[in-house]
C-alpha atoms as a PDB file:
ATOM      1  CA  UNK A   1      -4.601  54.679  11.079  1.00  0.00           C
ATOM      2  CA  UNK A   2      -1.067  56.447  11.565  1.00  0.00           C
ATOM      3  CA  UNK A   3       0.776  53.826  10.155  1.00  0.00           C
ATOM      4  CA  UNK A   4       3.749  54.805   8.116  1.00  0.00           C
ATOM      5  CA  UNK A   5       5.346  52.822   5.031  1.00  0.00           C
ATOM      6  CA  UNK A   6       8.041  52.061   7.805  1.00  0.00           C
ATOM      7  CA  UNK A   7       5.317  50.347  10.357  1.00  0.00           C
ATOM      8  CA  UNK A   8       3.810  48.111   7.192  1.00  0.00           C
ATOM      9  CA  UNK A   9       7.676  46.961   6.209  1.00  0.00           C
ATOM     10  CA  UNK A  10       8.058  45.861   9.635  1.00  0.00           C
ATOM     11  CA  UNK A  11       4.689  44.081  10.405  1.00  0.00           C
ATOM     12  CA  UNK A  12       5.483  42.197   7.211  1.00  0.00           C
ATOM     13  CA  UNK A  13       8.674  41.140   8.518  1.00  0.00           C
ATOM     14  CA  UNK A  14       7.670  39.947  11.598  1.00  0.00           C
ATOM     15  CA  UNK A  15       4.741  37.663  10.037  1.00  0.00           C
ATOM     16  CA  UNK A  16       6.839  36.596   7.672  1.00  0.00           C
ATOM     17  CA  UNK A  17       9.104  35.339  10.146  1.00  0.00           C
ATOM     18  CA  UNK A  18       6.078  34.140  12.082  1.00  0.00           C
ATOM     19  CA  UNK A  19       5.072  31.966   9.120  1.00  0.00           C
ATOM     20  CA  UNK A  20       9.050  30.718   8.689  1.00  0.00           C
ATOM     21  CA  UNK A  21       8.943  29.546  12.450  1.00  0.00           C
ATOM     22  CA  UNK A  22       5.477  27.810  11.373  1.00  0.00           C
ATOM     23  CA  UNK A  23       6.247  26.013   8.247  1.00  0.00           C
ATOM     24  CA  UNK A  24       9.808  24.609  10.083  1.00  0.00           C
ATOM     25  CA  UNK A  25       8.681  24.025  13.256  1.00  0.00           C
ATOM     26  CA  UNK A  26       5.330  23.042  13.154  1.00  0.00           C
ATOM     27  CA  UNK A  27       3.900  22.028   9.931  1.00  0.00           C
ATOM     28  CA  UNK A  28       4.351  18.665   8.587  1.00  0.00           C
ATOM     29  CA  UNK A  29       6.293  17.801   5.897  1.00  0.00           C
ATOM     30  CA  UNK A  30       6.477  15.702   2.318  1.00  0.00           C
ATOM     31  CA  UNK A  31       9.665  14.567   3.356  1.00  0.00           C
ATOM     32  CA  UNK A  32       9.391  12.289  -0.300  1.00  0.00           C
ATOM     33  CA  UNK A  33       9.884  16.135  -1.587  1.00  0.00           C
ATOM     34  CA  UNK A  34      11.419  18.261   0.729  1.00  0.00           C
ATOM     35  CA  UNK A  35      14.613  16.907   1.438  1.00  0.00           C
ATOM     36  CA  UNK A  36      15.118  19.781   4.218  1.00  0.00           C
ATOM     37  CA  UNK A  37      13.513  17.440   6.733  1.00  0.00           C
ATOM     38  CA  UNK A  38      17.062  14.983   6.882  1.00  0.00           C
ATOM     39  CA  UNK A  39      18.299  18.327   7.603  1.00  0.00           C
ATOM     40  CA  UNK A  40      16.647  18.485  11.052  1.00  0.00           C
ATOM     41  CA  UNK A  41      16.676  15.138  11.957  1.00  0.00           C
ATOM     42  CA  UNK A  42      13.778  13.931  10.533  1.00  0.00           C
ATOM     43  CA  UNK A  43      13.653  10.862   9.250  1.00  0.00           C
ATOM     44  CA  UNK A  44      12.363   9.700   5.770  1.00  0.00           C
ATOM     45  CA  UNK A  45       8.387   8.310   6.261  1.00  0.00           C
ATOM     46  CA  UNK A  46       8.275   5.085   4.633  1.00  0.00           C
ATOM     47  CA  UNK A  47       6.280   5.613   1.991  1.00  0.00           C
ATOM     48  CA  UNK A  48       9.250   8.149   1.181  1.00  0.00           C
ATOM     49  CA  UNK A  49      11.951   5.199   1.590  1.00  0.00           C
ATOM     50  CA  UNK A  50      10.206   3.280  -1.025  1.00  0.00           C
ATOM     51  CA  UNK A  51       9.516   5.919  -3.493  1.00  0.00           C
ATOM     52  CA  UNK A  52      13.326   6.862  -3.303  1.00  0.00           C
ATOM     53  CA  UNK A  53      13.922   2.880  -4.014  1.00  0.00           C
ATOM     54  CA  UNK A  54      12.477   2.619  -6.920  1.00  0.00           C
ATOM     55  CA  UNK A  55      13.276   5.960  -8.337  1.00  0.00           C
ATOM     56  CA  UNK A  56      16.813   4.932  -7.752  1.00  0.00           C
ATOM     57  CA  UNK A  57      16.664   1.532  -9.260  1.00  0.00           C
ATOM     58  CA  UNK A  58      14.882   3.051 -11.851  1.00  0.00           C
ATOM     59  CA  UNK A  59      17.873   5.660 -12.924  1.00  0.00           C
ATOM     60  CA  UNK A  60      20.047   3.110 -12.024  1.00  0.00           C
ATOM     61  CA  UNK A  61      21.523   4.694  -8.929  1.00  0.00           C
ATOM     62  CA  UNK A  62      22.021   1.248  -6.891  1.00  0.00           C
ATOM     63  CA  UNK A  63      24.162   2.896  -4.239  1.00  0.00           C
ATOM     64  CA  UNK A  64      21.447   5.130  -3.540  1.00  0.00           C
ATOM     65  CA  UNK A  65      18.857   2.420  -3.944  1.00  0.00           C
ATOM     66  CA  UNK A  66      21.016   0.108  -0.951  1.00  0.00           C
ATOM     67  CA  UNK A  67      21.339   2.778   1.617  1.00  0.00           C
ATOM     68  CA  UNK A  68      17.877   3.569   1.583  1.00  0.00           C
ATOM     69  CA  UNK A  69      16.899  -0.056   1.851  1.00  0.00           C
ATOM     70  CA  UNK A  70      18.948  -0.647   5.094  1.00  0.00           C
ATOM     71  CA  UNK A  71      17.598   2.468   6.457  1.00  0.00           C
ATOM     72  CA  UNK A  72      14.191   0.702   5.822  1.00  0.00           C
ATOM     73  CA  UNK A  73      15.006  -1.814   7.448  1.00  0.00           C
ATOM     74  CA  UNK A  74      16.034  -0.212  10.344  1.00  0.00           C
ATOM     75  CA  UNK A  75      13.396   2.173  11.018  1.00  0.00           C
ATOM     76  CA  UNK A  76      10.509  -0.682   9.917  1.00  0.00           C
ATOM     77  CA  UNK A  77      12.149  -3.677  11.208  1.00  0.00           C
ATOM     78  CA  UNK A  78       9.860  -7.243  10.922  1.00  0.00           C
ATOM     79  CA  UNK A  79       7.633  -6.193   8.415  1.00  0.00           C
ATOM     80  CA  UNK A  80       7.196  -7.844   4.851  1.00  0.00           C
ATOM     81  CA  UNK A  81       7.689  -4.766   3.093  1.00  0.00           C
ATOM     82  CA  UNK A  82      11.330  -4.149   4.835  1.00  0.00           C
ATOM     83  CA  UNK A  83      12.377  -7.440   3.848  1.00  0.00           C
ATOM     84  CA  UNK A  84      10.906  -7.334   0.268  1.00  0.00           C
ATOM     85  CA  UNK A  85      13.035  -3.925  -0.596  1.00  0.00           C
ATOM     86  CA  UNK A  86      15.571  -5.460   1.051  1.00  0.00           C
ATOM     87  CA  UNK A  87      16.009  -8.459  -0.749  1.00  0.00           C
ATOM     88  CA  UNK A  88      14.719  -6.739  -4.200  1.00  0.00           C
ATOM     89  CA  UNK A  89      18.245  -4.557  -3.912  1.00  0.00           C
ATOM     90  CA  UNK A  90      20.247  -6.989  -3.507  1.00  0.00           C
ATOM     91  CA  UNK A  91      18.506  -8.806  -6.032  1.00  0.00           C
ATOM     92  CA  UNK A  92      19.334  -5.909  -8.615  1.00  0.00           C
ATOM     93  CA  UNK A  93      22.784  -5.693  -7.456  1.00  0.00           C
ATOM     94  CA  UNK A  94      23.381  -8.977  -8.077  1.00  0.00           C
ATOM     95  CA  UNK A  95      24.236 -10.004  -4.745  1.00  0.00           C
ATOM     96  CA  UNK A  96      22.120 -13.397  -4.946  1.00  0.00           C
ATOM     97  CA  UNK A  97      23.454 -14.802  -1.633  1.00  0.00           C
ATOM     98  CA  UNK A  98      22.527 -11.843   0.468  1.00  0.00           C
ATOM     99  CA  UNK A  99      19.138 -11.439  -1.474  1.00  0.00           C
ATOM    100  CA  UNK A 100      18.608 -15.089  -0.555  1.00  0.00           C
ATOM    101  CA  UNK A 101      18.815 -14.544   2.602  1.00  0.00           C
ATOM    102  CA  UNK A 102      15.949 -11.853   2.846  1.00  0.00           C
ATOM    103  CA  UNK A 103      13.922 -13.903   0.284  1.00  0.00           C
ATOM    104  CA  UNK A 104      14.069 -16.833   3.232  1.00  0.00           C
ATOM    105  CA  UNK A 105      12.970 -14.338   5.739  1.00  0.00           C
ATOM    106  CA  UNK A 106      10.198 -12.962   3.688  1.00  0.00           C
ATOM    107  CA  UNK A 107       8.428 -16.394   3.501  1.00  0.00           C
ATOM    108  CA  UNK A 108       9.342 -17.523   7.124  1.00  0.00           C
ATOM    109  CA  UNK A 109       7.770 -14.278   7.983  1.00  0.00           C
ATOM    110  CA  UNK A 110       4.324 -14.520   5.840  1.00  0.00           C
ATOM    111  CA  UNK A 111       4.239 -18.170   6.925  1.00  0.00           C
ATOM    112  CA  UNK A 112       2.677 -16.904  10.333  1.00  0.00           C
ATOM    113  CA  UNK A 113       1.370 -14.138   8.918  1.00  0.00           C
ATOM    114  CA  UNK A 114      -2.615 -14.169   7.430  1.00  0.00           C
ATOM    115  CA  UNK A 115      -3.825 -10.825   7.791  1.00  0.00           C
ATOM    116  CA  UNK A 116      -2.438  -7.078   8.604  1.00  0.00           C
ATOM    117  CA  UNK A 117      -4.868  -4.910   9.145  1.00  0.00           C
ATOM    118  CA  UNK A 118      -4.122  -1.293   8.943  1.00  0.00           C
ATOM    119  CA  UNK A 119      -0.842  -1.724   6.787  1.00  0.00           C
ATOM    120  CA  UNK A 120      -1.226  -4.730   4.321  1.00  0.00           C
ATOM    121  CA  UNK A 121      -4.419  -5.518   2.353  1.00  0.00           C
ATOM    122  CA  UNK A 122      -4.275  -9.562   1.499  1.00  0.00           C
ATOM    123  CA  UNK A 123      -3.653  -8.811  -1.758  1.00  0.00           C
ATOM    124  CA  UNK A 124      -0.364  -6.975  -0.737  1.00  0.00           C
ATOM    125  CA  UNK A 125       0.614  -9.829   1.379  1.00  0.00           C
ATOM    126  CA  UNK A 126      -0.050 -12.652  -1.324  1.00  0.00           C
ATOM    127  CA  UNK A 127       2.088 -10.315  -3.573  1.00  0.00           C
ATOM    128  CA  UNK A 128       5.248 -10.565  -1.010  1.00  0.00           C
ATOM    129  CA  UNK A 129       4.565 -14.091  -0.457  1.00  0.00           C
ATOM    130  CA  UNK A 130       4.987 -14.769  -4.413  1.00  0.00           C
ATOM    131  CA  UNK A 131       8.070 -12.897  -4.584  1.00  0.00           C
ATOM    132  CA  UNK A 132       9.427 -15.002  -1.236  1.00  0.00           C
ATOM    133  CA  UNK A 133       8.764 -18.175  -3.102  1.00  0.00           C
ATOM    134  CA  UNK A 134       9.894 -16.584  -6.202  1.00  0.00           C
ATOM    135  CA  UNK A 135      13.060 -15.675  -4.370  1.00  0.00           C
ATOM    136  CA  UNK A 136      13.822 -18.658  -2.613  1.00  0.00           C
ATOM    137  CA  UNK A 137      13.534 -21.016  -5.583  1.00  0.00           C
ATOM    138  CA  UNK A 138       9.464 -22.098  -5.435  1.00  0.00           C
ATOM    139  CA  UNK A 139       8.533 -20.240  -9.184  1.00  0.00           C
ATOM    140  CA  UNK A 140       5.490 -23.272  -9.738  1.00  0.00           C
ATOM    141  CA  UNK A 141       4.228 -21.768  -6.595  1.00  0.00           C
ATOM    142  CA  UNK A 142       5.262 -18.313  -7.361  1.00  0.00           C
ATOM    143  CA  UNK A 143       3.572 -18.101 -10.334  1.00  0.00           C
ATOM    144  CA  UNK A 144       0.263 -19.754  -8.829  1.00  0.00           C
ATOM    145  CA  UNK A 145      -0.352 -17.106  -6.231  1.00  0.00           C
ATOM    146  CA  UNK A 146       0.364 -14.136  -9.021  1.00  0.00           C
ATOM    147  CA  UNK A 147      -2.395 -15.494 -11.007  1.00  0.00           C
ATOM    148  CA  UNK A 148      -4.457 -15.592  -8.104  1.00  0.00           C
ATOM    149  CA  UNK A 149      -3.695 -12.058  -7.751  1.00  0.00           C
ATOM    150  CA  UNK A 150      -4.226 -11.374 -11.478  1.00  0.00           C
ATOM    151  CA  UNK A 151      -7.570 -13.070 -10.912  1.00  0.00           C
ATOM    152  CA  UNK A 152      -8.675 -11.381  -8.281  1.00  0.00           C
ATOM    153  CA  UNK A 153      -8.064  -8.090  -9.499  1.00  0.00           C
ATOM    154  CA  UNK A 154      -9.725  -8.342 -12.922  1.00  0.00           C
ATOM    155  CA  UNK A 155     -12.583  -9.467 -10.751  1.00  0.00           C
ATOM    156  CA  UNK A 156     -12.946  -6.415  -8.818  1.00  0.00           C
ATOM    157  CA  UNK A 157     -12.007  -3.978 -12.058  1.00  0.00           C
ATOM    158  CA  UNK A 158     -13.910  -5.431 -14.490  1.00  0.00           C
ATOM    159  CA  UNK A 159     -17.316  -3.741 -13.913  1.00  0.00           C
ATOM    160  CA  UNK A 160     -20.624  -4.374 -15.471  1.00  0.00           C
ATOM    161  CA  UNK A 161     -18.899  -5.466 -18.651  1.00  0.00           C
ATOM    162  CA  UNK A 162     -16.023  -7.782 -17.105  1.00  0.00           C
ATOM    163  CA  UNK A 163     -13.731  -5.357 -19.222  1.00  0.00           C
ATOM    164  CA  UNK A 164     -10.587  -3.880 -17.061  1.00  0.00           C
ATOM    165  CA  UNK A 165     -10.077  -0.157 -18.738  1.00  0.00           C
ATOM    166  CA  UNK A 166      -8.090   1.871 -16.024  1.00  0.00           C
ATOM    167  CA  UNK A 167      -4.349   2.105 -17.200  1.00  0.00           C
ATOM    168  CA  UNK A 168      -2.964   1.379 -13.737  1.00  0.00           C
ATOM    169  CA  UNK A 169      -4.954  -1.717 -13.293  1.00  0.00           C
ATOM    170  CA  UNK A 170      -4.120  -2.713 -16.542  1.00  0.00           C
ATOM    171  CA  UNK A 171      -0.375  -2.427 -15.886  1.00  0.00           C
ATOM    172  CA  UNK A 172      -0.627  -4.460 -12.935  1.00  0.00           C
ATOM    173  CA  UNK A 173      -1.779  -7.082 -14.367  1.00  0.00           C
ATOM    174  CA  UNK A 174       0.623  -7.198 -17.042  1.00  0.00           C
ATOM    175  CA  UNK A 175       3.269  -7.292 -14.142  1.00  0.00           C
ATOM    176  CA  UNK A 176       1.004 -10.258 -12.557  1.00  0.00           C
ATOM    177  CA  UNK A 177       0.886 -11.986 -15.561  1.00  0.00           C
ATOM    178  CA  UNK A 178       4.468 -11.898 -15.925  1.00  0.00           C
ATOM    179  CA  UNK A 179       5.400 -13.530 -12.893  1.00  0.00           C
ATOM    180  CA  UNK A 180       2.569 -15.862 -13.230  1.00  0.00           C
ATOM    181  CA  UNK A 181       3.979 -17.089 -16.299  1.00  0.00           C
ATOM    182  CA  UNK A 182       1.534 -16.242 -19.017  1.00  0.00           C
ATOM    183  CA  UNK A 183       3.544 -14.281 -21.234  1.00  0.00           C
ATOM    184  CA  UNK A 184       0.676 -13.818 -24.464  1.00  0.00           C
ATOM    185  CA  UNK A 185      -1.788 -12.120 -21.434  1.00  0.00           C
ATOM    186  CA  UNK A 186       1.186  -9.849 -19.963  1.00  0.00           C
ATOM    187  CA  UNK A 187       2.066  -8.234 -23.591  1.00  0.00           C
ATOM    188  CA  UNK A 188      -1.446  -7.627 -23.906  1.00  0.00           C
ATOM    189  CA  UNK A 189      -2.383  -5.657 -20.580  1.00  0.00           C
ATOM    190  CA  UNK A 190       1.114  -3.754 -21.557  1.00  0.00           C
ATOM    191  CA  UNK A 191      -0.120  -2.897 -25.145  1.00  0.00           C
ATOM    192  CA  UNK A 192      -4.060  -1.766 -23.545  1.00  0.00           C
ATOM    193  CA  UNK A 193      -2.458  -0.160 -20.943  1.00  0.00           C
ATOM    194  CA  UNK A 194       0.156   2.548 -22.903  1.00  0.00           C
ATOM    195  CA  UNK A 195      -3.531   2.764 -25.056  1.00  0.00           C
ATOM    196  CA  UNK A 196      -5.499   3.936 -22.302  1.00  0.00           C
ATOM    197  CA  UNK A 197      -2.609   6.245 -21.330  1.00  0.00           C
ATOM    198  CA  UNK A 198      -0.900   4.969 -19.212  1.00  0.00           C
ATOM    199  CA  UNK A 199       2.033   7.242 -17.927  1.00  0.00           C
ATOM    200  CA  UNK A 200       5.891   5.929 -18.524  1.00  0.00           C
ATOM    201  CA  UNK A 201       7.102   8.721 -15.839  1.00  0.00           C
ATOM    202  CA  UNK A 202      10.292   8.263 -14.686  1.00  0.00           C
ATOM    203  CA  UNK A 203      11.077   4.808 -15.918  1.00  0.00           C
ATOM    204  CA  UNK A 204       9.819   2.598 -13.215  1.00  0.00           C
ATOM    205  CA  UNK A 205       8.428   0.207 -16.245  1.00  0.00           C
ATOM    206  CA  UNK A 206      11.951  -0.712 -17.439  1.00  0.00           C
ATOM    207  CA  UNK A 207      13.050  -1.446 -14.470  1.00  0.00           C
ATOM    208  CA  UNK A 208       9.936  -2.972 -12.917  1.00  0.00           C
ATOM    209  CA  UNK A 209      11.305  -6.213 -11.912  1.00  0.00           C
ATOM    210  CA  UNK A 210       7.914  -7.926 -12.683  1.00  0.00           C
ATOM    211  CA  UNK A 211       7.581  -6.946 -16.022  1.00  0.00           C
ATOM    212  CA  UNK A 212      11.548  -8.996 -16.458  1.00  0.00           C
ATOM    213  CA  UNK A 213      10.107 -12.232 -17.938  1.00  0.00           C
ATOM    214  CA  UNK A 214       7.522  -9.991 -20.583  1.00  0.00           C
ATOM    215  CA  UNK A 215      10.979  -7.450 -21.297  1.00  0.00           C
ATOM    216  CA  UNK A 216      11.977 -10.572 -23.087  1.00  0.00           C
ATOM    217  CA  UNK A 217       9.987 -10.300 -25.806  1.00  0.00           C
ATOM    218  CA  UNK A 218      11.165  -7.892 -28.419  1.00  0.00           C
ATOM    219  CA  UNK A 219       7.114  -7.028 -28.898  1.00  0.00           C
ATOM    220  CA  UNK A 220       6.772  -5.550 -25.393  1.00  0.00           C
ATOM    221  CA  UNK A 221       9.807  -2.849 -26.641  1.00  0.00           C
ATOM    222  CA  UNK A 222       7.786  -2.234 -29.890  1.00  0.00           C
ATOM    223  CA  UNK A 223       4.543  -1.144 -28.072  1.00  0.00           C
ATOM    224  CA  UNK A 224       6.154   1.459 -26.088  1.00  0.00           C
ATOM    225  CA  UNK A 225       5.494   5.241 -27.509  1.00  0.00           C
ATOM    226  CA  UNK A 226       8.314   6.176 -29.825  1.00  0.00           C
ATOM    227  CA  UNK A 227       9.874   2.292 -30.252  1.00  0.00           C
ATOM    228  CA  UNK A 228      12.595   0.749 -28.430  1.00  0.00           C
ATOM    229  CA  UNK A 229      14.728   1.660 -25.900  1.00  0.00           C
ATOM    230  CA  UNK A 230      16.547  -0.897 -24.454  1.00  0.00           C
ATOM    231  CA  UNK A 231      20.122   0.136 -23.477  1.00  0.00           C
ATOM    232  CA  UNK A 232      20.115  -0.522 -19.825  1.00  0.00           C
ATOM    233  CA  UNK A 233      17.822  -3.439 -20.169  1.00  0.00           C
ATOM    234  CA  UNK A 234      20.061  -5.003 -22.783  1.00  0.00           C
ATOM    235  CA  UNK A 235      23.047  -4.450 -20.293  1.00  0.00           C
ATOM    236  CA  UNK A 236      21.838  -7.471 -18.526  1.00  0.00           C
ATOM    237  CA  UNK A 237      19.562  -9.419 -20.413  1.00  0.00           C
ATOM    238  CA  UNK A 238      19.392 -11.578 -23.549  1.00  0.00           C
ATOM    239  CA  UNK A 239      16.602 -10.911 -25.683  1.00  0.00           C
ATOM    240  CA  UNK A 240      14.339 -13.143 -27.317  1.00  0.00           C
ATOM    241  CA  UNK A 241      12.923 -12.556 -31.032  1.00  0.00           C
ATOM    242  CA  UNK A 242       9.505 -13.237 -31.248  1.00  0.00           C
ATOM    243  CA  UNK A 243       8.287 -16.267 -33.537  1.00  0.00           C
END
């Protein structure tokens, strides 16, 4: 075709700044993974806020963890979600007062609010409306709408059988049952959970703010792959020996 080695380096240039232009310019991003995107102006989606949340509660980076919930805040303003992360930050930081104060605006909020279609399912709301009366006090009422949740979801994951075996589901209701109280039924979604694999990633579990009343009991430790590890948890918590 009278094209010389000299031709073929340059064509490949060219489209390989082509694609450059593409991929910056044009494509969307991950911005969860590519952290490029703050670079250009580009604010975090919030899906990517909240997995940067608990990934930095998780390693214990709280700083991290409270800048990302105001900017939250700020680009989702007036939705339950917002105010949850909000108030769960504080809550870890041990700022009580100020975590108060987004626990009472997460249940004035949801006391108007019955369905969001599009963004909430009504299990997601009746989640953030246990934590709101969890936060501001209400745990008898708290711990009646987790089991509702608890309930509900073994309903729908049970099958043919009534037996829940994903390892997700599983976990959730251990967290459920946690909040709801039940303590005996929480350590034993945990245990069937880590036995139908369920992945301890990047430490979301101890820090899993549902799981706190279960972390109590030394058994819920013992369970986990390759026995205790309680260092962080222990930096704030008493623990209680099982009888």
């Amino acid at each position: 075709m009278g094209m010389t080695i000299r031709h073929v380096v340059l064509v490949s240039a060219v489209l390989s700044v082509g694609s450059f232009v593409y991929v910056v310019g044009f494509s969307p991003m991950d911005e969860s993974v590519y952290a490029r995107a703050g670079a250009i102006d580009q604010v975090p989606g919030r899906s990517g806020l909240i997995t940067t949340i608990r990934r930095s509660l998780a390693q214990g980076q709280l700083k991290t963890a409270d800048r990302m919930a105001d900017v939250l805040v700020e680009h989702n303003p007036e939705e339950p979600g917002s105010y949850f992360w909000r108030a769960l930050v504080y809550r870890q930081m041990g700022e009580d007062e100020s975590a108060l104060q987004w626990w009472k605006m997460l249940d004035t909020d949801l006391a108007s609010i019955s369905a969001w279609p599009g963004r909430y399912s009504a299990s997601q709301l009746d989640y953030f409306r246990a934590w709101g009366k969890f936060g501001i006090g209400e745990v008898e009422e708290s711990q009646a709408i987790f089991l509702k949740i608890a309930t509900d979801l073994e309903e729908r994951s049970g099958g043919e059988t009534g037996e829940v075996t994903d390892s997700g589901v599983l976990y959730n209701l251990a967290c459920y049952r946690s909040m709801g109280g039940e303590l005996e039924l929480a350590l034993e979604h945990w245990k069937r959970a880590l036995e139908q694999g369920y992945v301890l990633g990047d430490g979301w579990w101890a820090a899993d703010p549902d799981l706190e009343p279960v972390q109590c009991k030394s058994r819920f430790w013992d369970m986990k792959p390759g026995g205790r590890d309680r260092d962080r948890f222990d930096s704030g918590h008493e623990q209680e020996v099982d009888g």
